[in-house]
PDB file of N, CA and C in Angstrom:
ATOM      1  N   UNK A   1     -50.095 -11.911 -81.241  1.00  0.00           N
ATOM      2  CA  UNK A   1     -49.731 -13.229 -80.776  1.00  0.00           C
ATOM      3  C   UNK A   1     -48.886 -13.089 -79.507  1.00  0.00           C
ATOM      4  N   UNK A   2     -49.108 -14.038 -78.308  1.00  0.00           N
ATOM      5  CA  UNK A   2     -48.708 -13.863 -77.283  1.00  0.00           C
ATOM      6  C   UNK A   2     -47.017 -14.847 -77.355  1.00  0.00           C
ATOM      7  N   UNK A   3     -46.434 -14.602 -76.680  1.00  0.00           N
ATOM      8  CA  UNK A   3     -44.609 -15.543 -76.267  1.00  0.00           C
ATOM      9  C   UNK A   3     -45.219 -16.533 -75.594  1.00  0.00           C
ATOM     10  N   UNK A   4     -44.598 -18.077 -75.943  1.00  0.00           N
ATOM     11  CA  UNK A   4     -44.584 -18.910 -75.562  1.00  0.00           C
ATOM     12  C   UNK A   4     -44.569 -19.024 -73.788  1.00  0.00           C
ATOM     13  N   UNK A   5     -44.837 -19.497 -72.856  1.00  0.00           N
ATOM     14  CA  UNK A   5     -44.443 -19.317 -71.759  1.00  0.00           C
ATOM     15  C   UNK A   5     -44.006 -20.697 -71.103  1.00  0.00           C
ATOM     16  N   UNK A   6     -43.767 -22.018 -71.700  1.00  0.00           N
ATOM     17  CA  UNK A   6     -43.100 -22.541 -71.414  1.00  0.00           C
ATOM     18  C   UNK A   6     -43.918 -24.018 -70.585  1.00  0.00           C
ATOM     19  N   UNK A   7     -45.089 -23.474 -70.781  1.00  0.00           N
ATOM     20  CA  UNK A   7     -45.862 -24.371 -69.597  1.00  0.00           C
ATOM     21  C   UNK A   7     -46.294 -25.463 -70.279  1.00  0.00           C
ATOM     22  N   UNK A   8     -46.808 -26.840 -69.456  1.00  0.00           N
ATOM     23  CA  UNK A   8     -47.159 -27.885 -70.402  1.00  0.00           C
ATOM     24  C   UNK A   8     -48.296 -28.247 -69.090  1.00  0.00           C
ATOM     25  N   UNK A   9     -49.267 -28.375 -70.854  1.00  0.00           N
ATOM     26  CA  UNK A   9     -50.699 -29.191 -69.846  1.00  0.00           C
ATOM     27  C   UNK A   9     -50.642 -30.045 -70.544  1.00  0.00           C
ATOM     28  N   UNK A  10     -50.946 -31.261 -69.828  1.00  0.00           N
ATOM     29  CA  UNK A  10     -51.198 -32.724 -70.167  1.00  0.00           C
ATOM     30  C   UNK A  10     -52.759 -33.090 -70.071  1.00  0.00           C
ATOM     31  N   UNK A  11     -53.433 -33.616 -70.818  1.00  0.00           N
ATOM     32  CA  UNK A  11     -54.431 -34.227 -70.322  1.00  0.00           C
ATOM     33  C   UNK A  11     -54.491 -35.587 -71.340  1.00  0.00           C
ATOM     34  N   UNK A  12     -54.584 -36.627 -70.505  1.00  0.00           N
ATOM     35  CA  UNK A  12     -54.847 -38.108 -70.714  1.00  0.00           C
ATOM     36  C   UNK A  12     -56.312 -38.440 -70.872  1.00  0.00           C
ATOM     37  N   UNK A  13     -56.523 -39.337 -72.274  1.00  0.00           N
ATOM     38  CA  UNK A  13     -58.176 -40.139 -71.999  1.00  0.00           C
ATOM     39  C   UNK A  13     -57.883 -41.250 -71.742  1.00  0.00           C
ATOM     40  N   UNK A  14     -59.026 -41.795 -70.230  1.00  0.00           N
ATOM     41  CA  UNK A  14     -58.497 -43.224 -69.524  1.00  0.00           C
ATOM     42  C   UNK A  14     -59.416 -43.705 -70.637  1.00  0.00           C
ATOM     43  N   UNK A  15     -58.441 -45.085 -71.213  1.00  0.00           N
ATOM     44  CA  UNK A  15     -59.314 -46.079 -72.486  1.00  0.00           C
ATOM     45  C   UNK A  15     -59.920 -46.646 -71.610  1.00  0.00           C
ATOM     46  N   UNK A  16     -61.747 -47.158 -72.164  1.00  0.00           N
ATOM     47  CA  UNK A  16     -62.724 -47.536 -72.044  1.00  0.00           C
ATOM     48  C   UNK A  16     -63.230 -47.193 -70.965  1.00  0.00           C
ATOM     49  N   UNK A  17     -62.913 -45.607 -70.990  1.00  0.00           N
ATOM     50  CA  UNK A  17     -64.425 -44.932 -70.251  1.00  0.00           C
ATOM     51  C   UNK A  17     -64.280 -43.046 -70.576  1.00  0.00           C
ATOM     52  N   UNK A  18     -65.043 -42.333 -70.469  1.00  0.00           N
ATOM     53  CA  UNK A  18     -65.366 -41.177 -70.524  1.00  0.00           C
ATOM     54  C   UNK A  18     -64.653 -40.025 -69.669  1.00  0.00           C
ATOM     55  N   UNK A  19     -63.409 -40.683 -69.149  1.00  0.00           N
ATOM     56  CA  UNK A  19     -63.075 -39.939 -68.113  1.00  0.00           C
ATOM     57  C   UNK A  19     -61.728 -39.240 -68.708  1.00  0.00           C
ATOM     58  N   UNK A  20     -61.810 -37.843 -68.886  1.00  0.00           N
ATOM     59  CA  UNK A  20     -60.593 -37.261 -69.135  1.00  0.00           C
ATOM     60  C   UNK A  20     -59.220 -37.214 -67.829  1.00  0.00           C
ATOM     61  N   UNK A  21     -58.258 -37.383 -67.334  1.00  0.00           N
ATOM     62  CA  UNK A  21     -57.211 -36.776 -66.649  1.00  0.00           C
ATOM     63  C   UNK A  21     -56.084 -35.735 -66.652  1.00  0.00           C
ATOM     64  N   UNK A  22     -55.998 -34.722 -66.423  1.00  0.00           N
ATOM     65  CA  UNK A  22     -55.636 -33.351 -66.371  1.00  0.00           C
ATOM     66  C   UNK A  22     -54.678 -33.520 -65.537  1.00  0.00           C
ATOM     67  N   UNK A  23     -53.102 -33.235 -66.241  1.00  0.00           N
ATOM     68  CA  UNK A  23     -52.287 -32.351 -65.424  1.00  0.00           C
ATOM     69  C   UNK A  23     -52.123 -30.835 -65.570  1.00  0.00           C
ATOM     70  N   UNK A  24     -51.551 -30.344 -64.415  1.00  0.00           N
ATOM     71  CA  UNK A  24     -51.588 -29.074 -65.005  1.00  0.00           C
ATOM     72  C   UNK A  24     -49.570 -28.714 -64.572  1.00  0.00           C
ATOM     73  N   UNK A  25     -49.135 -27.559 -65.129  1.00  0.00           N
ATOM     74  CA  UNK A  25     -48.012 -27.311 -65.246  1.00  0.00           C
ATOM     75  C   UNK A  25     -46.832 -27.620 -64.171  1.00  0.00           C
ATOM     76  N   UNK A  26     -47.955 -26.873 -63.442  1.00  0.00           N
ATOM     77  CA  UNK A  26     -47.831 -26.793 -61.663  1.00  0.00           C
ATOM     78  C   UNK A  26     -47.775 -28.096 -60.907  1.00  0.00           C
ATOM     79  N   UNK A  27     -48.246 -29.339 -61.388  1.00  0.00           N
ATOM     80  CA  UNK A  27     -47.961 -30.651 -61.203  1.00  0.00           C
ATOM     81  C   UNK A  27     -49.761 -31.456 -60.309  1.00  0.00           C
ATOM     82  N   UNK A  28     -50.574 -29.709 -60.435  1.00  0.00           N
ATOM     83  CA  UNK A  28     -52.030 -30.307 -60.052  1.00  0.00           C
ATOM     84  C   UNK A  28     -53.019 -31.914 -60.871  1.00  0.00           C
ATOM     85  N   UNK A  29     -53.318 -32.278 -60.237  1.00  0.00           N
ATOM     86  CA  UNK A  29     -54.115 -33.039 -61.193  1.00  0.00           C
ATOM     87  C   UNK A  29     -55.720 -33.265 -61.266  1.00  0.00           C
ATOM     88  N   UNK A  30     -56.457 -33.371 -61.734  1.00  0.00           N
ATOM     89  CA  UNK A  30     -57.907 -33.237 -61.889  1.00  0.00           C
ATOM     90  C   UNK A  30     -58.508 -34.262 -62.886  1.00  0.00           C
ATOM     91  N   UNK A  31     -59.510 -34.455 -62.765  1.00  0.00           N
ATOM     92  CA  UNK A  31     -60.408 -35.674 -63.412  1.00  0.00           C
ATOM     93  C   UNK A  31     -61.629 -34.758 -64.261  1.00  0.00           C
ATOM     94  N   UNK A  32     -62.424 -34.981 -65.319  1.00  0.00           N
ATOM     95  CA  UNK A  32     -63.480 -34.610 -65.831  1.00  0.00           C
ATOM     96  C   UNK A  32     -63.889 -35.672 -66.951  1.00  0.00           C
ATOM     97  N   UNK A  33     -65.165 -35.517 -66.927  1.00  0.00           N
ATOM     98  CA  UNK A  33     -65.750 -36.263 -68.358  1.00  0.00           C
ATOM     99  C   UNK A  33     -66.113 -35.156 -69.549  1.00  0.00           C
ATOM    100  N   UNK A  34     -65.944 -33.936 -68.892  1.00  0.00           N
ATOM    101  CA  UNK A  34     -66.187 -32.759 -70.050  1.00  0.00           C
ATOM    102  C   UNK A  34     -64.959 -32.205 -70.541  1.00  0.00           C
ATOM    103  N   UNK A  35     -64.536 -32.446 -71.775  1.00  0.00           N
ATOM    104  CA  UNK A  35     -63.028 -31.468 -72.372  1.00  0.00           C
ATOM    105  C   UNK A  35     -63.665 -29.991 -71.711  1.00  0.00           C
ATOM    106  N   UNK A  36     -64.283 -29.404 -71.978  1.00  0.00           N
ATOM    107  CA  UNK A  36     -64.013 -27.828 -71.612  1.00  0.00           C
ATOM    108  C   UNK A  36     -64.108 -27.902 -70.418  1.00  0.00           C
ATOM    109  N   UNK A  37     -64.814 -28.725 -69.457  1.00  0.00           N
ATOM    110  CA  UNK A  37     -64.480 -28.242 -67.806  1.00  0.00           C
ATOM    111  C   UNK A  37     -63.193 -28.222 -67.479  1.00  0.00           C
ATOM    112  N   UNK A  38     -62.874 -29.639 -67.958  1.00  0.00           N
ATOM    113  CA  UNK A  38     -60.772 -29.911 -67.899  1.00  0.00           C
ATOM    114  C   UNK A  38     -60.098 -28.438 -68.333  1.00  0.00           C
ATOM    115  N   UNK A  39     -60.257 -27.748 -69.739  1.00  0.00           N
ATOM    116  CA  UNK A  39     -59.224 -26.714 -70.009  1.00  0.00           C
ATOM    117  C   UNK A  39     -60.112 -25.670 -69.716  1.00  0.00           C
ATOM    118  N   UNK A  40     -61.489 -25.712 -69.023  1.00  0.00           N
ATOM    119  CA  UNK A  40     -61.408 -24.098 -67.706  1.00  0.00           C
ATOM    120  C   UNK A  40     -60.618 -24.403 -66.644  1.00  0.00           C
ATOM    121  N   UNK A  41     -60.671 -25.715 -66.278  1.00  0.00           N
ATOM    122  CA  UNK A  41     -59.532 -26.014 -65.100  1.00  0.00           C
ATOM    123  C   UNK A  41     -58.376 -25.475 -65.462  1.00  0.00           C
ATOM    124  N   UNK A  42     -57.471 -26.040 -66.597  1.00  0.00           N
ATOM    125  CA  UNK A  42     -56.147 -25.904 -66.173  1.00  0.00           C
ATOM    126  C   UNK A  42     -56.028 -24.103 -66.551  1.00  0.00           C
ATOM    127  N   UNK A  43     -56.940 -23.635 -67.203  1.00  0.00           N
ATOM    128  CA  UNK A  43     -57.019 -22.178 -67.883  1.00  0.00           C
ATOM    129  C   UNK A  43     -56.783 -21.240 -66.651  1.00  0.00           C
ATOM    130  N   UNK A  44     -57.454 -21.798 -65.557  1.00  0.00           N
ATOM    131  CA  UNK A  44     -57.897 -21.029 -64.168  1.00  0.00           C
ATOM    132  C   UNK A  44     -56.379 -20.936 -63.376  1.00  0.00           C
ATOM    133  N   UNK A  45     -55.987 -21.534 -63.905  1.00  0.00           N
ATOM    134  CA  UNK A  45     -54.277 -21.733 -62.776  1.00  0.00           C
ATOM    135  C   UNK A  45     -54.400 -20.105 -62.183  1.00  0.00           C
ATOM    136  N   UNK A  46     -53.776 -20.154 -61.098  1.00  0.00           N
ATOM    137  CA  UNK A  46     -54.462 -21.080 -60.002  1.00  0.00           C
ATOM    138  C   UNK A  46     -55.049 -21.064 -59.316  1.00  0.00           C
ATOM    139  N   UNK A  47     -56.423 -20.736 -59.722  1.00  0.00           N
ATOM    140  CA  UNK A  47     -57.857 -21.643 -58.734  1.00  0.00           C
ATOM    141  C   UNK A  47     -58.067 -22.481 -59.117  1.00  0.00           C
ATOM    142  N   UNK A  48     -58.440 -23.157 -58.082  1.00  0.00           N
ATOM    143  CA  UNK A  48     -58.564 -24.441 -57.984  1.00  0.00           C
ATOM    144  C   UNK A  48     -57.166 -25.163 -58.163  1.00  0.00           C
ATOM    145  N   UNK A  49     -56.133 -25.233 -57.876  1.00  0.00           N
ATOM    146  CA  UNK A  49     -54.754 -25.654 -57.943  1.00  0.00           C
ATOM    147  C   UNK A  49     -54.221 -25.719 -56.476  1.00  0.00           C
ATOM    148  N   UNK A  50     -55.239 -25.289 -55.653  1.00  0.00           N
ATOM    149  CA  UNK A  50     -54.280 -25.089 -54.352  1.00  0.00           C
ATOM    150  C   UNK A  50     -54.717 -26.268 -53.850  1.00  0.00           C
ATOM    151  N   UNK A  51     -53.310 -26.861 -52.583  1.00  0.00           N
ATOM    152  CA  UNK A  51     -53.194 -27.919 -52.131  1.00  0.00           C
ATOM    153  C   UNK A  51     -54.499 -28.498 -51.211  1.00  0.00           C
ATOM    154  N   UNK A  52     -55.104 -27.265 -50.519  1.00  0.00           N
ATOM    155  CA  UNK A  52     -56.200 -27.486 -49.495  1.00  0.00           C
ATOM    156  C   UNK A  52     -57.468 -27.640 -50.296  1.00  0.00           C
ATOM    157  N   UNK A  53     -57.636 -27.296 -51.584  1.00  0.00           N
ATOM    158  CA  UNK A  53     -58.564 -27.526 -52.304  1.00  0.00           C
ATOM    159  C   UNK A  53     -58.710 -28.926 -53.162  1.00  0.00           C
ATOM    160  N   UNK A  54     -60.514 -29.710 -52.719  1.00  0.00           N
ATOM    161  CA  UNK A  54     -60.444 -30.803 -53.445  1.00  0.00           C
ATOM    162  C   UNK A  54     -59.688 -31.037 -54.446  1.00  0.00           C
ATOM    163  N   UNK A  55     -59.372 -32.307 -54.968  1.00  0.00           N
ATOM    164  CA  UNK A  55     -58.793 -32.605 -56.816  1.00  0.00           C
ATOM    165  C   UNK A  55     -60.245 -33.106 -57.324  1.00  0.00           C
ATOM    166  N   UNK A  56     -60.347 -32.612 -58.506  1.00  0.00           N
ATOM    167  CA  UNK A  56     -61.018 -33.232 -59.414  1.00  0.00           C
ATOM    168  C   UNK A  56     -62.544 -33.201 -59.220  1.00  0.00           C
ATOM    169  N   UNK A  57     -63.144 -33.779 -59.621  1.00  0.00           N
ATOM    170  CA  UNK A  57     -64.744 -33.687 -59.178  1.00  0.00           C
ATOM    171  C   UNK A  57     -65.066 -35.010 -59.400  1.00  0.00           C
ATOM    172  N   UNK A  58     -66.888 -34.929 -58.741  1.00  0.00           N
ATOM    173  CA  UNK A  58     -66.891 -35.879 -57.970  1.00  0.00           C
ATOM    174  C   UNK A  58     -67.407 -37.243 -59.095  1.00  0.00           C
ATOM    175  N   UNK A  59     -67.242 -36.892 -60.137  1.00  0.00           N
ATOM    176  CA  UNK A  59     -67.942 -37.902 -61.048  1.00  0.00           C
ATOM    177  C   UNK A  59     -66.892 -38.827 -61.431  1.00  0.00           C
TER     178      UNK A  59
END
């Protein structure tokens, strides 16, 4: 078993529609309609977390 490390992912479901919202620790945020695309997102910290890189995708 690994030590706690302190980090908190958030992810929100917007009511009445399919759209998950993802924070990630780091204060990134991202959009998906798939739970596992959302926690490969926040899993990936940090790719895809950097500032010059789109948020979220395009759906």
């Amino acid at each position: 078993m690994t030590s706690p490390t302190g980090e908190i992912y958030r992810i929100d479901w917007l009511p009445g529609t399919d759209v998950l919202h993802g924070t990630c620790h780091c204060g990134r945020e991202y959009t998906a309609q798939d739970p596992v695309e959302m926690w490969e997102w926040m899993l990936a910290h940090p790719q895809g977390h950097d500032v010059d890189e789109p948020r979220g995708n395009s759906s």
